[in-house]
PDB file of N, CA and C in Angstrom:
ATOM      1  N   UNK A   1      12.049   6.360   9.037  1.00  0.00           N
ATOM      2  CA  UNK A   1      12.451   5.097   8.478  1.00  0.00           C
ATOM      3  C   UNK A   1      11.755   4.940   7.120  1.00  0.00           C
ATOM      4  N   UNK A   2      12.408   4.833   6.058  1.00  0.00           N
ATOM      5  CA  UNK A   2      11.656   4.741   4.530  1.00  0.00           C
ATOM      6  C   UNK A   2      12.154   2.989   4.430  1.00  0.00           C
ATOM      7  N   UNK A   3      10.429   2.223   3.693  1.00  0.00           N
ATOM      8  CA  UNK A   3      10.647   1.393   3.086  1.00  0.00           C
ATOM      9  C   UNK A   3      10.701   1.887   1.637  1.00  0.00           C
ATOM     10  N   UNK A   4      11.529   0.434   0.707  1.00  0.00           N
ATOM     11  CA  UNK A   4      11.544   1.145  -0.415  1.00  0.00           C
ATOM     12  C   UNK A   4      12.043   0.011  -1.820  1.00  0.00           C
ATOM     13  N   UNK A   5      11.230   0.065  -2.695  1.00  0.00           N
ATOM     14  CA  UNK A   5      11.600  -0.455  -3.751  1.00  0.00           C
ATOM     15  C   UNK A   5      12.131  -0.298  -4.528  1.00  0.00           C
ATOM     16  N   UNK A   6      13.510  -1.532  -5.297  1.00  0.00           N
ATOM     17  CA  UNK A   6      14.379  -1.334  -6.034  1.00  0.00           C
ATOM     18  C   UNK A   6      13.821  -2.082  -7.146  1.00  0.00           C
ATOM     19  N   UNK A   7      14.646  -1.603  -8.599  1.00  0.00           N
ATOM     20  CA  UNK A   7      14.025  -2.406  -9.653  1.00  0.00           C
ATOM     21  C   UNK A   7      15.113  -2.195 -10.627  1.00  0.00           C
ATOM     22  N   UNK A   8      16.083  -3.488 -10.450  1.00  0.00           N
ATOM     23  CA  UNK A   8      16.775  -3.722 -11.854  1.00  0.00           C
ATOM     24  C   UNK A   8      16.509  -3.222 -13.291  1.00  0.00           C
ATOM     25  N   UNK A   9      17.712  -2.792 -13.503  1.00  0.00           N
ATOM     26  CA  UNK A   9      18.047  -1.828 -14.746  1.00  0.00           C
ATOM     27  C   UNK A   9      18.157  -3.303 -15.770  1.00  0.00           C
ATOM     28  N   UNK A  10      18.939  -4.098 -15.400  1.00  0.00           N
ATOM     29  CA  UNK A  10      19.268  -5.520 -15.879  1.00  0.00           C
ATOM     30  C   UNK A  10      18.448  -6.098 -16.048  1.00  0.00           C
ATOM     31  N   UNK A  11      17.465  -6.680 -15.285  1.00  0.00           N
ATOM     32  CA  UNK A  11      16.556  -7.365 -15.287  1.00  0.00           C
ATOM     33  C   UNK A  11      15.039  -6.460 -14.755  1.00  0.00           C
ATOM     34  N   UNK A  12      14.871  -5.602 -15.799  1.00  0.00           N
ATOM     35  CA  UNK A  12      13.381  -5.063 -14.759  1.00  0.00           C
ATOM     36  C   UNK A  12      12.258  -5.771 -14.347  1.00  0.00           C
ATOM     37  N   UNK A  13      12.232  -7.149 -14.289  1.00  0.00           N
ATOM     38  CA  UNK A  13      11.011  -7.185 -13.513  1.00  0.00           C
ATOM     39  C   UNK A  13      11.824  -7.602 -11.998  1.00  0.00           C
ATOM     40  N   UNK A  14      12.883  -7.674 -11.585  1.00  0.00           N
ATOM     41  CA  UNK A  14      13.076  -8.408 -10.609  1.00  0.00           C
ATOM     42  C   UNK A  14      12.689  -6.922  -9.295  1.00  0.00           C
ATOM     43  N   UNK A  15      12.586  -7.048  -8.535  1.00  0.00           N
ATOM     44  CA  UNK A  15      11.906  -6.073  -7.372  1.00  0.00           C
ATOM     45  C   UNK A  15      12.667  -6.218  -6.721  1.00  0.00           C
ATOM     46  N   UNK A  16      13.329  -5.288  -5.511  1.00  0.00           N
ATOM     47  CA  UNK A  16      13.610  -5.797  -4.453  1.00  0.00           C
ATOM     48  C   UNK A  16      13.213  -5.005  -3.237  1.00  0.00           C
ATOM     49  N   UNK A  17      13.043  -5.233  -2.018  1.00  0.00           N
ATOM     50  CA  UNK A  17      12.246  -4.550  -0.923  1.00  0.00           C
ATOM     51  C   UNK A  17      12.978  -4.288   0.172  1.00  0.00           C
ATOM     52  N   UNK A  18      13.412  -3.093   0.245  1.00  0.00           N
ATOM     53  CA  UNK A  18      14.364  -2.825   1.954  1.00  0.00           C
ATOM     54  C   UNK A  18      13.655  -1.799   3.060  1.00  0.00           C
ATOM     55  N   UNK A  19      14.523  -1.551   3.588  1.00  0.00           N
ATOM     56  CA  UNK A  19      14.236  -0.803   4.758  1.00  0.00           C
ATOM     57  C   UNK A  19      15.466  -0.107   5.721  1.00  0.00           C
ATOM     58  N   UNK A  20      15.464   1.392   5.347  1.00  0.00           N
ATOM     59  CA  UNK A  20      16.264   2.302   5.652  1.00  0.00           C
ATOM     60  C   UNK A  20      16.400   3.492   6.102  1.00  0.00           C
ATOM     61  N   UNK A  21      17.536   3.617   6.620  1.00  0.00           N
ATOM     62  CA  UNK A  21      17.179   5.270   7.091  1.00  0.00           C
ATOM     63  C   UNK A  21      17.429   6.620   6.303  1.00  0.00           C
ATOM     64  N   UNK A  22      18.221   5.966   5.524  1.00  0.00           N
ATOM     65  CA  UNK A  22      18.950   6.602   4.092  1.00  0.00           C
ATOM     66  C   UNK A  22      18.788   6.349   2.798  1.00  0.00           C
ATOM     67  N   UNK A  23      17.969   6.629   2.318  1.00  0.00           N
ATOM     68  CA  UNK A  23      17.831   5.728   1.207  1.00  0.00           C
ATOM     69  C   UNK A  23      18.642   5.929  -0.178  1.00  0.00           C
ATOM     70  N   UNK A  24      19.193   6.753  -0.723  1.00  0.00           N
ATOM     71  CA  UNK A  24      20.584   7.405  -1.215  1.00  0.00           C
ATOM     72  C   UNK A  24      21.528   6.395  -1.085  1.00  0.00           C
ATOM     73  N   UNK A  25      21.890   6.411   0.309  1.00  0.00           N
ATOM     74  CA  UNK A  25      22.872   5.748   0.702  1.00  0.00           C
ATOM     75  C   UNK A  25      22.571   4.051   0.846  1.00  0.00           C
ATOM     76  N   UNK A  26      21.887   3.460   0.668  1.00  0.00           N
ATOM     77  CA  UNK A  26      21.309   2.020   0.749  1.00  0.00           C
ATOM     78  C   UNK A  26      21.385   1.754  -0.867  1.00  0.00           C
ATOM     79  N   UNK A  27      20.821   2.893  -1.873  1.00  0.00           N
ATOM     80  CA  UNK A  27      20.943   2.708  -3.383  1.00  0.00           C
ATOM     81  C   UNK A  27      22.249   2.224  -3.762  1.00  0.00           C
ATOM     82  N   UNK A  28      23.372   3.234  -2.880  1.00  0.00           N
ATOM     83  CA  UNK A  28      24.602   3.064  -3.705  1.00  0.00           C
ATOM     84  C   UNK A  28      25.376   1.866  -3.134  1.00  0.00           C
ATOM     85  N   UNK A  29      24.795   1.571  -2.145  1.00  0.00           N
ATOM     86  CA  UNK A  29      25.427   0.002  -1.443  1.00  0.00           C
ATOM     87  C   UNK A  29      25.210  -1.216  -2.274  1.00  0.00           C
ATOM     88  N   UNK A  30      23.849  -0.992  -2.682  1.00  0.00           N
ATOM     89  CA  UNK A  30      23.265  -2.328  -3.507  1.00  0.00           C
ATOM     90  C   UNK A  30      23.823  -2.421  -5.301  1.00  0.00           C
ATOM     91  N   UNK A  31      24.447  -0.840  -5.569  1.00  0.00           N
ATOM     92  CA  UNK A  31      24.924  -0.787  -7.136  1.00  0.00           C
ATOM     93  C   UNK A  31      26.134  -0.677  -6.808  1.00  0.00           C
ATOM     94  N   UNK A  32      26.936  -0.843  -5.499  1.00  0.00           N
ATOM     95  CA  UNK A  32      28.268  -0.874  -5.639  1.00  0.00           C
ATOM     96  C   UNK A  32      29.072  -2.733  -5.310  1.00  0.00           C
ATOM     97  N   UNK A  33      27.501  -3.060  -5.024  1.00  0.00           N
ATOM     98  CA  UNK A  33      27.918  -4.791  -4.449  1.00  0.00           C
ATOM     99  C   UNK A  33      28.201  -4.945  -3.630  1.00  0.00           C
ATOM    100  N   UNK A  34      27.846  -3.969  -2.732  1.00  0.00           N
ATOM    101  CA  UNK A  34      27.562  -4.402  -0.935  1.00  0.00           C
ATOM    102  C   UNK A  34      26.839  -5.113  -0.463  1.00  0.00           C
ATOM    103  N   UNK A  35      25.574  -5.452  -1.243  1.00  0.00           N
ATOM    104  CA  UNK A  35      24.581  -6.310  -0.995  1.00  0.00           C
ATOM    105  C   UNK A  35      24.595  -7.887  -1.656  1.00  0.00           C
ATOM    106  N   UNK A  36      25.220  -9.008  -1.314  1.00  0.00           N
ATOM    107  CA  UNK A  36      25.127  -9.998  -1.978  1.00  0.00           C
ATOM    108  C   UNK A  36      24.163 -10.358  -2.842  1.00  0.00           C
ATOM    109  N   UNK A  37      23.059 -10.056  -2.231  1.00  0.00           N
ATOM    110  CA  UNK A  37      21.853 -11.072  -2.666  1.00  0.00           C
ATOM    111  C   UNK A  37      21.267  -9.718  -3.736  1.00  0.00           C
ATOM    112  N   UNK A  38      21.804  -9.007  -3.880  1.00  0.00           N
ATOM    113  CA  UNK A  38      21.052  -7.898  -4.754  1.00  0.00           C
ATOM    114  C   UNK A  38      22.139  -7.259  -5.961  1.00  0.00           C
ATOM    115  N   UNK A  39      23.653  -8.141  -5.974  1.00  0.00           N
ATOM    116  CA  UNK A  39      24.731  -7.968  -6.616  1.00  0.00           C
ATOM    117  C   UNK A  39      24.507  -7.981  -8.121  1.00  0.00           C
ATOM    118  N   UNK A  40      24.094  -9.709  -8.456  1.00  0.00           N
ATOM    119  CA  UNK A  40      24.135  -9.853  -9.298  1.00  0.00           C
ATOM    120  C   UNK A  40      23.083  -9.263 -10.245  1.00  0.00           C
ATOM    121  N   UNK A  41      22.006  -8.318 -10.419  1.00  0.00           N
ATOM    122  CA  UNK A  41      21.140  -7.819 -10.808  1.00  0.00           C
ATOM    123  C   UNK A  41      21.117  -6.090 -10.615  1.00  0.00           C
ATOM    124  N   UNK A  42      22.345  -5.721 -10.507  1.00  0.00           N
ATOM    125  CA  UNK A  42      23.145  -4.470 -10.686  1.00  0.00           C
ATOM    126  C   UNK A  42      22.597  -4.045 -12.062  1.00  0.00           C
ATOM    127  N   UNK A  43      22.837  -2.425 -12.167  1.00  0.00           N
ATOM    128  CA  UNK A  43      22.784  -1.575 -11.818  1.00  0.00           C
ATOM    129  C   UNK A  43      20.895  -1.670 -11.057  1.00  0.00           C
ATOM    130  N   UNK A  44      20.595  -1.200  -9.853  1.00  0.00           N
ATOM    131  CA  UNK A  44      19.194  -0.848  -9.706  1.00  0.00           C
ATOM    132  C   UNK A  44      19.026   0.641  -9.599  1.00  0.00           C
ATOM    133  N   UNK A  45      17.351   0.745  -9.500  1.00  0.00           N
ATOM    134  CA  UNK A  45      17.272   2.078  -9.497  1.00  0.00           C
ATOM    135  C   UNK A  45      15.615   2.547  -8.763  1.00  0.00           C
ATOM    136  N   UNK A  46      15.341   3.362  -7.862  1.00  0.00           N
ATOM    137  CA  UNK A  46      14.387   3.195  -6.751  1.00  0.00           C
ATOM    138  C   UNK A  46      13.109   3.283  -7.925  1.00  0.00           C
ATOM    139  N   UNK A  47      12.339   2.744  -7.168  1.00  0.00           N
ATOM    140  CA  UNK A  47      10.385   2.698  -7.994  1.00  0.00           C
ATOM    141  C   UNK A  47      10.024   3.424  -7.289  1.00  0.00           C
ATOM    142  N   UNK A  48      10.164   3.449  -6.163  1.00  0.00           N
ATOM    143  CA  UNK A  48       9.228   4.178  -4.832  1.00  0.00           C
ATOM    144  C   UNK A  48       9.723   4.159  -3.455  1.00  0.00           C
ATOM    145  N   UNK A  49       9.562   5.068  -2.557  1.00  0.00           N
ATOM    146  CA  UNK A  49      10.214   4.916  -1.258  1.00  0.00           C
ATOM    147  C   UNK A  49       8.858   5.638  -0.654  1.00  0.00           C
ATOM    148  N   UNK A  50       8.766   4.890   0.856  1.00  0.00           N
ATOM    149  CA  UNK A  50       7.825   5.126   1.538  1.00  0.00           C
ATOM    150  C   UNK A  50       8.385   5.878   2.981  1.00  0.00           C
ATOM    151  N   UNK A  51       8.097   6.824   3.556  1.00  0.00           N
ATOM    152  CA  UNK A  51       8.762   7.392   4.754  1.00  0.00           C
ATOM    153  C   UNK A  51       7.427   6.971   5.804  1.00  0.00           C
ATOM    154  N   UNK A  52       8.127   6.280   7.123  1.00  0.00           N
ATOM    155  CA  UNK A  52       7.312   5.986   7.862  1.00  0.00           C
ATOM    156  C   UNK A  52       8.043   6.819   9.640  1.00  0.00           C
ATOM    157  N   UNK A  53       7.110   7.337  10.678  1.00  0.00           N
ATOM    158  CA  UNK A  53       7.715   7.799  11.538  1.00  0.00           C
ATOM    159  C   UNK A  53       8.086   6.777  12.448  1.00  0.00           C
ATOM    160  N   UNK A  54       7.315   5.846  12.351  1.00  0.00           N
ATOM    161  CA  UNK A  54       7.465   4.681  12.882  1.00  0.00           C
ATOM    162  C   UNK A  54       7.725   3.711  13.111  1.00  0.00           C
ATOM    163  N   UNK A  55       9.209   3.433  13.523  1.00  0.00           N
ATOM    164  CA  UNK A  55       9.890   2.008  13.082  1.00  0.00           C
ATOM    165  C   UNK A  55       9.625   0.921  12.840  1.00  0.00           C
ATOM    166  N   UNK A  56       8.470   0.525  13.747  1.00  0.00           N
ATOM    167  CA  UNK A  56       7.941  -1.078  14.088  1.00  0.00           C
ATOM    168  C   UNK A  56       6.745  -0.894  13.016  1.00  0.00           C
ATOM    169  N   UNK A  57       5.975   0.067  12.193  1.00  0.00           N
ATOM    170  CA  UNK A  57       5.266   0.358  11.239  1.00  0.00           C
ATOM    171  C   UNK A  57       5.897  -0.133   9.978  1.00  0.00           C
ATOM    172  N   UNK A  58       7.226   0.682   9.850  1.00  0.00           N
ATOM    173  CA  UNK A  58       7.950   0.293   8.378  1.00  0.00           C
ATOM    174  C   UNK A  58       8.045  -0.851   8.483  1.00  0.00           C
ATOM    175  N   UNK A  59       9.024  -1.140   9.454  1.00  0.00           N
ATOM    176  CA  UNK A  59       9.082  -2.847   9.373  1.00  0.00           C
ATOM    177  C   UNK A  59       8.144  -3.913   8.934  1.00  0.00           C
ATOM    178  N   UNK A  60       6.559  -3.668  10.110  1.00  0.00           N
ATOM    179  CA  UNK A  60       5.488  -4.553   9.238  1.00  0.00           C
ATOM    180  C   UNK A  60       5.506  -4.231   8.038  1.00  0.00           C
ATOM    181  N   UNK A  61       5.320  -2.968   7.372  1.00  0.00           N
ATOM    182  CA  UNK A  61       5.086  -3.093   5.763  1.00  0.00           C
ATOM    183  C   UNK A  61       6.541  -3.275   4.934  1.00  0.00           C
ATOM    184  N   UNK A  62       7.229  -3.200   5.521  1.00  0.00           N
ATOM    185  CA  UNK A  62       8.116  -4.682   4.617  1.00  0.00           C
ATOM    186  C   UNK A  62       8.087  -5.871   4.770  1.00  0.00           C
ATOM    187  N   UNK A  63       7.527  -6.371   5.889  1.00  0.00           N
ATOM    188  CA  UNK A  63       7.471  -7.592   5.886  1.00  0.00           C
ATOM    189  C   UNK A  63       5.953  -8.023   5.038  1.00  0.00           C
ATOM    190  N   UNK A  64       5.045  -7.220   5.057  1.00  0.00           N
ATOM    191  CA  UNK A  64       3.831  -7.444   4.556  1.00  0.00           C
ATOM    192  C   UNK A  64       4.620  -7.365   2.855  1.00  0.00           C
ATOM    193  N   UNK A  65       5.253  -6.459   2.717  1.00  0.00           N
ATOM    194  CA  UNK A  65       5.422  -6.450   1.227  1.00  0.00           C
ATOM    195  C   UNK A  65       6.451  -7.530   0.301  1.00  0.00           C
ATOM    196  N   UNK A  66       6.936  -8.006   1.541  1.00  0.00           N
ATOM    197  CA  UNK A  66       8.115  -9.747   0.945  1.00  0.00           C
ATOM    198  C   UNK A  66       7.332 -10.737   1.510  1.00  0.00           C
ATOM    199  N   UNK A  67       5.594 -10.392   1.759  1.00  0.00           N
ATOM    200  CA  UNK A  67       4.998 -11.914   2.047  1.00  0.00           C
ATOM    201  C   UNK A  67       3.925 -11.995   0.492  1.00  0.00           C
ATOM    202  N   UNK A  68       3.534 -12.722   0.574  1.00  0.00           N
ATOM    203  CA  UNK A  68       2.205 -13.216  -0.660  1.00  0.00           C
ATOM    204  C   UNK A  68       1.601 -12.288  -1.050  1.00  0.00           C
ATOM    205  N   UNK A  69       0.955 -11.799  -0.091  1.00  0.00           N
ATOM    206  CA  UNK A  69       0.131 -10.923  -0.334  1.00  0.00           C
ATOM    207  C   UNK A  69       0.466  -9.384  -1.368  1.00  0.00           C
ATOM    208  N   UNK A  70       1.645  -9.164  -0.262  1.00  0.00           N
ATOM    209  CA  UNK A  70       2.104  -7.683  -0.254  1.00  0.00           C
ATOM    210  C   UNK A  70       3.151  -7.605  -2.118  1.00  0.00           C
ATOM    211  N   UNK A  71       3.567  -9.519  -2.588  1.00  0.00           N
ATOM    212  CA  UNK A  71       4.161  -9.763  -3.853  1.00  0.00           C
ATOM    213  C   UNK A  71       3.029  -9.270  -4.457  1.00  0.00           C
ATOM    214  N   UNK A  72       1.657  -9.653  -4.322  1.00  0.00           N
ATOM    215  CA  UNK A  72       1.114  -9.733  -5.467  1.00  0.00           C
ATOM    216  C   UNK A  72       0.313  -7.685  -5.379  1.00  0.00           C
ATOM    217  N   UNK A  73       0.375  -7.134  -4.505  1.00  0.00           N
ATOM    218  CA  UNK A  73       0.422  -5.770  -4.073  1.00  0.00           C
ATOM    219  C   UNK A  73       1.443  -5.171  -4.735  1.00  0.00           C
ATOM    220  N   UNK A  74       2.803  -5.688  -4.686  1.00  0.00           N
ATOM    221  CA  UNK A  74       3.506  -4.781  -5.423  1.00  0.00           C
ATOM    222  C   UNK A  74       3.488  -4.923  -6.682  1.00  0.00           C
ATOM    223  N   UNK A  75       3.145  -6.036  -7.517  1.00  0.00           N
ATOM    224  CA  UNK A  75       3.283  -5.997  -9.130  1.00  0.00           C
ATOM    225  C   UNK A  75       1.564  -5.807  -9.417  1.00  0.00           C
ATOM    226  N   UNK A  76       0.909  -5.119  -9.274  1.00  0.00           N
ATOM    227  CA  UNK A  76      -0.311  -4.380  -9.144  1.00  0.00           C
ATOM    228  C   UNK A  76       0.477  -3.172  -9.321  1.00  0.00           C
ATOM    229  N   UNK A  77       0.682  -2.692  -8.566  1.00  0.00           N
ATOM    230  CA  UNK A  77       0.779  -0.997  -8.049  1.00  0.00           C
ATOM    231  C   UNK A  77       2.186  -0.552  -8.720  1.00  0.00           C
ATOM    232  N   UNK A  78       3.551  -1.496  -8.449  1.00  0.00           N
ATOM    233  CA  UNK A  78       4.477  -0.821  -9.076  1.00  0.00           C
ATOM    234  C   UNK A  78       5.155  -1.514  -9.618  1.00  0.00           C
TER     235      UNK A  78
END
């Protein structure tokens, strides 16, 4: 399971944070406008992807990384 950060071509500071099994295939969903909430800030393009073996692992660290903490973690680091 890879978490993984996206980062507008359009707008680069905007971030966005998922969680997938494909990550290829999750890229071209979000630049083809499959993703509502990630449409309008098209074309994106990955910062970083994290591979975890562990489902309920990735998950916390996406959720750690779309809480306070993990915002101010990612514009630190990437």
């Amino acid at each position: 399971m890879y978490v993984y950060i996206l980062r507008s071509s359009l707008r680069p500071e905007k971030l966005y944070v998922g969680l997938t099994e494909d990550v290829n295939r999750r890229l071209d969903e979000h630049n083809t406008g499959k993703s509502p909430h990630t449409s309008k800030f098209m074309p994106w393009s990955i910062e970083t992807f994290i591979w975890f073996t562990n489902r309920r692992k990735a998950a916390a660290f996406e959720q750690y990384l779309k809480s306070g903490s993990g915002w101010a973690f990612r514009t630190r680091h990437f």
